[in-house]
Protein backbone atom coordinates (compact mmCIF):
# COMPACT_ATOMS: atom_id res chain seq x y z
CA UNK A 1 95.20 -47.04 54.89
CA UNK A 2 94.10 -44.64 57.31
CA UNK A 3 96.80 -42.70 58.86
CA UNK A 4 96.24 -40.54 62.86
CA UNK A 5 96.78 -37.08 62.53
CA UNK A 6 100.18 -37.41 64.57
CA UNK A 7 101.18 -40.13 62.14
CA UNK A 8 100.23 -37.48 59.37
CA UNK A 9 102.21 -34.55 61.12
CA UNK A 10 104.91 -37.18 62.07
CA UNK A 11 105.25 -37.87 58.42
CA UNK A 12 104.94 -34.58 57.19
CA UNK A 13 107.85 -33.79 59.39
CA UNK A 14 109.70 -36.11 58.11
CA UNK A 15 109.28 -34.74 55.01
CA UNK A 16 110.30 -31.24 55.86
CA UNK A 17 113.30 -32.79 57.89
CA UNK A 18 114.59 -34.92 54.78
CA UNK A 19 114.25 -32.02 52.25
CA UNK A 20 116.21 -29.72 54.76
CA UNK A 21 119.62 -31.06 53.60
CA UNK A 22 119.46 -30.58 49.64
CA UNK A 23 117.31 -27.00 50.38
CA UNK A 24 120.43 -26.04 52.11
CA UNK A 25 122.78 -27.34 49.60
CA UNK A 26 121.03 -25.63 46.92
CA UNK A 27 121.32 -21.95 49.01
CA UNK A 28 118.28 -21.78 51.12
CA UNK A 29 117.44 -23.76 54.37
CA UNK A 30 113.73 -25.26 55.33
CA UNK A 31 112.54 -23.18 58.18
CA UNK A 32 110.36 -24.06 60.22
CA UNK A 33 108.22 -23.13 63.48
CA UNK A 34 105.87 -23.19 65.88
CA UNK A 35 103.06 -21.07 67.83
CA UNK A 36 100.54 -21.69 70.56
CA UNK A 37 97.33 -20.67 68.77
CA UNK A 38 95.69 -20.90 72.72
CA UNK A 39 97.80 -18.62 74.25
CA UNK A 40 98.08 -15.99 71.37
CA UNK A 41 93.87 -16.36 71.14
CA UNK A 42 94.52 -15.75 74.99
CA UNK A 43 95.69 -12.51 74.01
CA UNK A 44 94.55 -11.26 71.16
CA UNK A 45 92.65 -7.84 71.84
CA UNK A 46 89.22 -8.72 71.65
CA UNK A 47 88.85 -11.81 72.59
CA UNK A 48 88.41 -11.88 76.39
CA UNK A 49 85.33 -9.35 75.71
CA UNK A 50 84.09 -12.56 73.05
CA UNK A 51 84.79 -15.13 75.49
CA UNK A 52 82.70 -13.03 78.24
CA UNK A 53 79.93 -12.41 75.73
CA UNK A 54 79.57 -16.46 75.35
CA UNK A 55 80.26 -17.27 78.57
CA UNK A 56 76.59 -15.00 79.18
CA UNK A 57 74.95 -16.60 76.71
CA UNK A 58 75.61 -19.83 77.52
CA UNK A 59 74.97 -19.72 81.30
CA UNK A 60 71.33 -17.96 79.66
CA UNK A 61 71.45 -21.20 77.75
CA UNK A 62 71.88 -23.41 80.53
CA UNK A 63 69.60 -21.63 82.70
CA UNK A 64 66.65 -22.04 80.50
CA UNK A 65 67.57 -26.06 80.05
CA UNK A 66 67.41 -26.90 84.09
CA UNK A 67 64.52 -24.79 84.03
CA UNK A 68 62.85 -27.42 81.58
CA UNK A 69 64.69 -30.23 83.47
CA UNK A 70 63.23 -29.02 86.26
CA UNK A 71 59.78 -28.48 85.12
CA UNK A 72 60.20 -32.42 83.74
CA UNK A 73 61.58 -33.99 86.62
CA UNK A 74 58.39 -32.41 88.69
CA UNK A 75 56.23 -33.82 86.77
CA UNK A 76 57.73 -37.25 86.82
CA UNK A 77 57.57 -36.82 90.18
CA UNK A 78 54.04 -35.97 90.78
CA UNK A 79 53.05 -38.76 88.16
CA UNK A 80 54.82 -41.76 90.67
CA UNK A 81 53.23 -40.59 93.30
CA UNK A 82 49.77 -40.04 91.60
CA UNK A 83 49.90 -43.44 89.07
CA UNK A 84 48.36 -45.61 91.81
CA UNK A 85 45.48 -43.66 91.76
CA UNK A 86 44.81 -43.74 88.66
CA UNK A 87 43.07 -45.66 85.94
CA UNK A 88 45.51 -47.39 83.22
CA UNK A 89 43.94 -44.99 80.56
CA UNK A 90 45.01 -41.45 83.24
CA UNK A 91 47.96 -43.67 83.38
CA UNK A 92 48.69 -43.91 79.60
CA UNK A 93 47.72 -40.33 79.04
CA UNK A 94 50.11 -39.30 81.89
CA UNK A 95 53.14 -41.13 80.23
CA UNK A 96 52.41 -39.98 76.83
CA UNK A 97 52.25 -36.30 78.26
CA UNK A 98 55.91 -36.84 79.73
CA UNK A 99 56.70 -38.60 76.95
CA UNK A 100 55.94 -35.56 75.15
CA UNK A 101 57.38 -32.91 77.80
CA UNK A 102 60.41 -34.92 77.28
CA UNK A 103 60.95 -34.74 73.55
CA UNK A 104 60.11 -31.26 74.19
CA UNK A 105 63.44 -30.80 76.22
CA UNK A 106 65.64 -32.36 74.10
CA UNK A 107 64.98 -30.20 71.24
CA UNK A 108 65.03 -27.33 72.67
CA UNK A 109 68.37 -28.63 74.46
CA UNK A 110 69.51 -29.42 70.60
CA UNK A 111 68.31 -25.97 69.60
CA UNK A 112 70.25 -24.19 72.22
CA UNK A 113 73.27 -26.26 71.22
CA UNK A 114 73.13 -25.05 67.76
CA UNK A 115 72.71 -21.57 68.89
CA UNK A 116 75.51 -21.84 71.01
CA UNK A 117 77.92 -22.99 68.80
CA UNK A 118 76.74 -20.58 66.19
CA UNK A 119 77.21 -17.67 68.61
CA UNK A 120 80.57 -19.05 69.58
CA UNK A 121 81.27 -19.35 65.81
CA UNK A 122 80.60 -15.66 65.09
CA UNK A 123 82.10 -14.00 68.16
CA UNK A 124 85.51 -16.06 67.69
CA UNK A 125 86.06 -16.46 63.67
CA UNK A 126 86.77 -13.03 63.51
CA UNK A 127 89.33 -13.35 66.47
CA UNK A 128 90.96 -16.67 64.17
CA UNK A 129 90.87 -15.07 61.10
CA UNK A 130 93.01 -12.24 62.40
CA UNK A 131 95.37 -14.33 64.16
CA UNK A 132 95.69 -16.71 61.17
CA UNK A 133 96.51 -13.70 58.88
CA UNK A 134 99.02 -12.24 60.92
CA UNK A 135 100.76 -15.66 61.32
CA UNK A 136 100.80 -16.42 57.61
CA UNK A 137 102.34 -13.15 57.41
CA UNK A 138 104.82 -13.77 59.78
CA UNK A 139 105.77 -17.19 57.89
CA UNK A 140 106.04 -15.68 54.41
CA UNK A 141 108.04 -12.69 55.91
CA UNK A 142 110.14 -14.85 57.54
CA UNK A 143 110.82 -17.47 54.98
CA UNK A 144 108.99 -20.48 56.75
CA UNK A 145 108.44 -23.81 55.19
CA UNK A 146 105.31 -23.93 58.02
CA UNK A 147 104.62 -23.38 60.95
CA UNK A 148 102.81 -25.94 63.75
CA UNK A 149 100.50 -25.30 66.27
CA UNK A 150 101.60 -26.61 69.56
CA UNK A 151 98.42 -26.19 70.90
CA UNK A 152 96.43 -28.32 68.67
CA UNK A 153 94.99 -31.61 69.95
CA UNK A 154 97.69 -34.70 68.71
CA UNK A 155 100.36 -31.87 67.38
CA UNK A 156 103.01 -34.40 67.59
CA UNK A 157 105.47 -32.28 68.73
CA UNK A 158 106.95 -33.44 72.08
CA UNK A 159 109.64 -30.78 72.53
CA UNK A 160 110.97 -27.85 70.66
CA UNK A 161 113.97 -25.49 70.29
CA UNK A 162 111.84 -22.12 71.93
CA UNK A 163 114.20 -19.75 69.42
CA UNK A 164 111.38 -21.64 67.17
CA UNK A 165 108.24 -20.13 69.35
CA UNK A 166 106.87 -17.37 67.32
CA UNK A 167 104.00 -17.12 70.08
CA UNK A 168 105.32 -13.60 71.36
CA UNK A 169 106.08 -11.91 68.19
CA UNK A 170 102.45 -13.14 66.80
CA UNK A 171 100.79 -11.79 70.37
CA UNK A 172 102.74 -8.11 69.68
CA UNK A 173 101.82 -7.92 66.26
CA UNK A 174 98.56 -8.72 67.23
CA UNK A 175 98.30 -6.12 70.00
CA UNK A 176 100.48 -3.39 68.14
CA UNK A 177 97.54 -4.04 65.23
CA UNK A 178 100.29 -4.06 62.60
């Protein structure tokens, strides 16, 4: 059986939620939270100079693509208006060279792609690893069972307590580099 991941969180909550009671009877409550990993990245000291830095890159990126595009869709162009005139062997060779110019695109489009999110990769993991540590600290500090990510696509949480939003306290640890 192949579960969602909110059916997995929802389970796993259930989980947490059902142990709770006999934690607490045997001295020690489940605790539990929850952060925005968005808006402490959002934050984080370094990361709007990252974001910048890709945001470059990728609008070099995307520059260089329409230039191809471009470059393609001219040709295409001059070929329709040219095919009539010429002989079905012009014709073929014309075709194969677009043929050709348009392979040519889409692997450099795929190459760019790859470079992109390799770029992205190593400006931001860096950022996340930082954040992640300083959350993990925060939950063994402060006793947590775990903590979720309200941010995350299909979290599963609706609506929360906010005395359980440890979004703040991550952000000024973050920024107090503690």
């Amino acid at each position: 059986m192949k579960l969602s991941v909110a059916t997995t969180w929802a389970v796993l909550l259930t989980l947490v939620c059902a142990a709770a009671p006999l934690a607490a009877q045997q001295g020690g409550g489940t605790k539990i939270a929850y952060v925005n990993t968005q808006a402490i990245l959002k934050a984080t000291p370094g990361y709007a100079q990252a974001e910048s830095t890709f945001t470059k890159e990728l609008a070099s990126y995307r520059g260089e693509v329409q230039k191809l595009q471009a470059s393609l869709d001219s040709a295409a162009s001059d070929f329709e208006q040219q095919s009539v005139m010429l002989s079905p062997t012009q014709r073929a060779a014309k075709r194969k060279d677009l043929q050709g110019q348009q392979q040519k695109l889409e692997q450099r489009t795929q190459e760019l792609q790859q470079r992109a999110t390799g770029r992205e990769r190593e400006l931001l993991d860096p950022i996340q690893s930082k954040v992640n540590s300083v959350i993990e600290g925060m939950r063994a500090s402060g006793n947590y069972a775990m903590i979720f990510d309200v941010s995350a696509p299909n979290s599963g949480v609706v609506t929360a307590d906010k005395s359980l939003d440890l979004t703040q306290k991550v952000i000024q640890q973050l920024k107090s580099g503690s």
